[in-house]
Each structure stands twice: as C-alpha cells, then as structure tokens.
C-alpha atoms as a PDB file:
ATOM      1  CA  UNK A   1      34.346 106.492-137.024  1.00  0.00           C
ATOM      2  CA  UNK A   2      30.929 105.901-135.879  1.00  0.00           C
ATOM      3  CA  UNK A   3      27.569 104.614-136.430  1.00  0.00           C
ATOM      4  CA  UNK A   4      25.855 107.469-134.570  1.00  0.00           C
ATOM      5  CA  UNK A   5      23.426 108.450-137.303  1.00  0.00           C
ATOM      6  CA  UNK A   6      20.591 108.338-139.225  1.00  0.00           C
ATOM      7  CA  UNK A   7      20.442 104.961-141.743  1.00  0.00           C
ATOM      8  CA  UNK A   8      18.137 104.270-144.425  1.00  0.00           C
ATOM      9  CA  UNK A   9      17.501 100.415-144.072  1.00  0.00           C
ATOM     10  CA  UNK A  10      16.272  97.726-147.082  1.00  0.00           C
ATOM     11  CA  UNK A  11      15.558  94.822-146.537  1.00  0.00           C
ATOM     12  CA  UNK A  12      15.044  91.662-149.381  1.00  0.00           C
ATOM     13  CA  UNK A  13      13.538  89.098-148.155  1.00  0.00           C
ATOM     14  CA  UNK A  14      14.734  85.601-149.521  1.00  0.00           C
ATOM     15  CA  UNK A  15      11.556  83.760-148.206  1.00  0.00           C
ATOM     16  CA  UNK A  16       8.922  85.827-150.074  1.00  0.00           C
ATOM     17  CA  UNK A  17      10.568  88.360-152.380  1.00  0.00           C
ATOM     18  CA  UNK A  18       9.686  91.164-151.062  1.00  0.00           C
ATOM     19  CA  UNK A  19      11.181  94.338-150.235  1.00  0.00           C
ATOM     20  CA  UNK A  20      10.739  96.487-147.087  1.00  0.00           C
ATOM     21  CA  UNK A  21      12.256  99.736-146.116  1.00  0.00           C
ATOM     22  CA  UNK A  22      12.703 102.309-143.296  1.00  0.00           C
ATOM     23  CA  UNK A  23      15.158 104.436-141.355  1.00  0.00           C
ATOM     24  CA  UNK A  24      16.231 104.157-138.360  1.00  0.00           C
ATOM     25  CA  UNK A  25      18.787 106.412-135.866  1.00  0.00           C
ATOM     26  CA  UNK A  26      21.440 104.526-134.721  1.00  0.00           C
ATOM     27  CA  UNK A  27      24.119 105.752-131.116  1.00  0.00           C
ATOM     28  CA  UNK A  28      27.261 104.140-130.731  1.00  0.00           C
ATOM     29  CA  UNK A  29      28.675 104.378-127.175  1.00  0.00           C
ATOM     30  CA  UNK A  30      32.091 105.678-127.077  1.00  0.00           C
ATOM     31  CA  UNK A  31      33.014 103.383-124.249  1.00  0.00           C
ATOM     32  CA  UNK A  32      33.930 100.159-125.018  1.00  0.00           C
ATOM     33  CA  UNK A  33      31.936  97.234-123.584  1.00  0.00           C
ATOM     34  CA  UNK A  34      34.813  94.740-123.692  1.00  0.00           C
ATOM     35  CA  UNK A  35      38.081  94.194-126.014  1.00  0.00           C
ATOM     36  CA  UNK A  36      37.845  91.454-129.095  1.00  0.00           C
ATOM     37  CA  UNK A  37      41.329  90.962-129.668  1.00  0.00           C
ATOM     38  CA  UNK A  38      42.636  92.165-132.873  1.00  0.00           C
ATOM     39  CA  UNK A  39      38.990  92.775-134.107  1.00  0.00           C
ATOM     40  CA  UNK A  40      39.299  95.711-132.136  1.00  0.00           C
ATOM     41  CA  UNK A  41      36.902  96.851-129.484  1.00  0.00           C
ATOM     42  CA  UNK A  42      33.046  95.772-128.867  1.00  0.00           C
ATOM     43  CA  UNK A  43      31.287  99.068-128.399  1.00  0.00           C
ATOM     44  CA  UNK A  44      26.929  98.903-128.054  1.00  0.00           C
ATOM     45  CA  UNK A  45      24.870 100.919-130.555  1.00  0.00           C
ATOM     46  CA  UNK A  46      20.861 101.413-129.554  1.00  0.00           C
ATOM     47  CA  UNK A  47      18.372 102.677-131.801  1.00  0.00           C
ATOM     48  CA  UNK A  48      14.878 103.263-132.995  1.00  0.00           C
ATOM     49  CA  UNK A  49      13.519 101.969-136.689  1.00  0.00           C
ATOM     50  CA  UNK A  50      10.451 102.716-138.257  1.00  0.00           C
ATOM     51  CA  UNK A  51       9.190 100.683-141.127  1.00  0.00           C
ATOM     52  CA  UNK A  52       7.599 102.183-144.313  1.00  0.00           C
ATOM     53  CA  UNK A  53       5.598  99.453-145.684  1.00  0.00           C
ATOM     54  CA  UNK A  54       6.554  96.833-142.771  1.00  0.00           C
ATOM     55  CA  UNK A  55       2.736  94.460-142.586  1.00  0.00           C
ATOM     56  CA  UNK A  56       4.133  93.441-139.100  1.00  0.00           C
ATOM     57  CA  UNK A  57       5.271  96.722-137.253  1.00  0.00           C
ATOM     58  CA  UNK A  58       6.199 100.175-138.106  1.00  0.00           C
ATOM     59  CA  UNK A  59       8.455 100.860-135.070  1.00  0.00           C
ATOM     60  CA  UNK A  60      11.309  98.573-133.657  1.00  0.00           C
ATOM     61  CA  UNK A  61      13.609  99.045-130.959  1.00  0.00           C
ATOM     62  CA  UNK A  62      17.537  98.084-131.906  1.00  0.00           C
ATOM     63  CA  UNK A  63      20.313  97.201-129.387  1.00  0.00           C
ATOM     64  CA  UNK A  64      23.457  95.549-130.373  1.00  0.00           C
ATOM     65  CA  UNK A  65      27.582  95.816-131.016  1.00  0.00           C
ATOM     66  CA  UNK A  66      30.008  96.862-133.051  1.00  0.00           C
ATOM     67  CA  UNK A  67      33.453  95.604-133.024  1.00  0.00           C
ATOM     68  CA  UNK A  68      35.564  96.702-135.522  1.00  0.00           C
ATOM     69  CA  UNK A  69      33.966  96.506-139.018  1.00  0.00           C
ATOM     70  CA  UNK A  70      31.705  93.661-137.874  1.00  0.00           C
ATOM     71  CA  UNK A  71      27.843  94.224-136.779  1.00  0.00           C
ATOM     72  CA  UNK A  72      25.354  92.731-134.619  1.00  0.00           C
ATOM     73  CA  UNK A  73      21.827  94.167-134.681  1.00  0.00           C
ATOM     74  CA  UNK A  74      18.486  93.116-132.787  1.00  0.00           C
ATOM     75  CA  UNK A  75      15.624  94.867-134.249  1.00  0.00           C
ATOM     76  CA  UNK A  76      12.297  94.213-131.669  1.00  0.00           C
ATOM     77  CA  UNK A  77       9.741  94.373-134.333  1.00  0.00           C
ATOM     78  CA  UNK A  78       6.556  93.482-133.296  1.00  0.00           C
ATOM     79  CA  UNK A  79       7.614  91.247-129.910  1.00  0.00           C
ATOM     80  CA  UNK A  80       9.876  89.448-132.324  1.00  0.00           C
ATOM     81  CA  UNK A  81      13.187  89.841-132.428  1.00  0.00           C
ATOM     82  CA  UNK A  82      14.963  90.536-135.858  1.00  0.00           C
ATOM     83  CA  UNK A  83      18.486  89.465-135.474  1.00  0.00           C
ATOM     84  CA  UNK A  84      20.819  91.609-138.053  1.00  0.00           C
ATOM     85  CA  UNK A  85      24.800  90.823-138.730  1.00  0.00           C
ATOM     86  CA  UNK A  86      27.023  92.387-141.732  1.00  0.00           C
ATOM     87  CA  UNK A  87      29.681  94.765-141.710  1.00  0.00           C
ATOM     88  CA  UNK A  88      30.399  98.373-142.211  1.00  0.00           C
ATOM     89  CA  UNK A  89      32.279  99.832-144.759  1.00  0.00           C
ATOM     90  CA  UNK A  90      35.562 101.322-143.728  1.00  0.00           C
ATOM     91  CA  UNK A  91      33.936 104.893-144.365  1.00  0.00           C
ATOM     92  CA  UNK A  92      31.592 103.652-141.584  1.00  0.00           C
ATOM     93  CA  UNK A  93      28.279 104.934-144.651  1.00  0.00           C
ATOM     94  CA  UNK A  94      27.408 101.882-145.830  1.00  0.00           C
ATOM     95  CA  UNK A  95      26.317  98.376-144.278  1.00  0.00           C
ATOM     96  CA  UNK A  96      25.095  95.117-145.105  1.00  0.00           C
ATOM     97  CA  UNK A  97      24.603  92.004-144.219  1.00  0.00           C
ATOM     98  CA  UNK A  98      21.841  89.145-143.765  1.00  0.00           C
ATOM     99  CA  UNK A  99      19.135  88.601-141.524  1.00  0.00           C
ATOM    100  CA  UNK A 100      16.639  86.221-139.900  1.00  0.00           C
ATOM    101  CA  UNK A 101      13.796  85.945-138.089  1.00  0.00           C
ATOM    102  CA  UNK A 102      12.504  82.722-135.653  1.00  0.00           C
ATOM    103  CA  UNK A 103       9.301  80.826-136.355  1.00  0.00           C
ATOM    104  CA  UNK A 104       6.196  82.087-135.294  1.00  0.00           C
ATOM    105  CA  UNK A 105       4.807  84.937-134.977  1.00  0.00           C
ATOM    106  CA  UNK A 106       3.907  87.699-138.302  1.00  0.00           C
ATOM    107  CA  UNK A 107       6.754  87.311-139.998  1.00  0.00           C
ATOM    108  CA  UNK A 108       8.041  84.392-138.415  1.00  0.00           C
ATOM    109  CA  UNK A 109      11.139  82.318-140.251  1.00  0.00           C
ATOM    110  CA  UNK A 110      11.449  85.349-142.716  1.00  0.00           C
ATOM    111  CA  UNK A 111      14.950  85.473-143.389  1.00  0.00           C
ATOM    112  CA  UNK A 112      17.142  87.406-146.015  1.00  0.00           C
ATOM    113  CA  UNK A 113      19.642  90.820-146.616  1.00  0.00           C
ATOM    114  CA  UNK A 114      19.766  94.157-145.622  1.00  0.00           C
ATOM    115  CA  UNK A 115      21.571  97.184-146.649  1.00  0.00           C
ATOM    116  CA  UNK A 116      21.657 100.497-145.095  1.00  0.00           C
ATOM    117  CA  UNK A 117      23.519 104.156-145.871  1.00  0.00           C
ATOM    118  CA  UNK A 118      23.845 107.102-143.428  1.00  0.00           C
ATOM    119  CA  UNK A 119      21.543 109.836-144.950  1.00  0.00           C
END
C-alpha cells in the first residue's frame, strides 16, 4: 500500500471554526529511510497542496514520513510550516489526524483536524 496519490484534504479548525479545503498529490518513496521497529518501516512522502478557500496561501509544499499506519506531514503554507500527524486507514484511502500551526504569522497558533480520501 501506498500514499502515492491524489487526496482531498479538510481541515476544521478548533481555534476559529472554520473549515478549509484542498487537494493535494502526495509520492511515497519505495525505499525506506530507516527501520522503526515493529512499526514497520519510515518511508518519505513529498507533495504539493493547493487550498480552495485558504485566506493565507493557496499552494503549500509537503514533505514528511510514513511508518506503518502512522503519519507525519509538513505543509509550507505561506513561509509557515503546518505540521500534520494522524494515521492511515489500513486500505491506505482514508486519513486523519490533528494539526497545528506556531504563533505568528497569518494563521499563526491555528490548530485543529484534518481528514483526507484518495480521489
């Protein structure tokens, strides 16, 4: 299984309420960066995300791991960095997870979930 796809991302934020959305394509090397033990091996996964109704960016860059079911995003939206971590289902279509942002910046100290499903 992989996450080599396109995703349909929502995010909720729990700061403000509101809800954004996008896509984004996601490739998941198939060589492994380094073995986690019985969590299985940490492969990277790199990415573009554009934002439908985003006030802060429309684009973002992604870079991150996947080890096993578990998953570590970055999202560079707007020179901040979103950080993303959930899980994938075992059918490796549907993730989720929560997310935060650091102070400053547009949408500094926005934090929340996310869900996404491979379309």
């Amino acid at each position: 299984m992989s996450l080599t796809a396109n995703w349909r991302f929502t995010f909720k934020s729990s700061a403000t309420g509101d809800t954004y959305s996008g896509t984004a394509s996601l490739t998941q090397s198939t060589t492994p960066v380094t073995s986690q033990g019985a969590g299985g091996l940490e492969r990277m996964v790199t990415g573009t995300m554009s934002f439908v109704n985003d006030p802060c960016a429309t684009t973002a860059s992604v870079s991150g791991t996947i080890s096993g079911l578990n998953v570590i995003l970055t999202a560079m939206e707007g020179g901040q960095a979103v950080s993303l971590t959930g899980n994938v289902n075992a059918a490796f279509t549907t993730m989720s997870g929560d997310y935060t942002i650091p102070l400053g910046g547009c949408s500094g100290g926005d934090f929340g979930t996310w869900t996404a499903s491979k379309s």
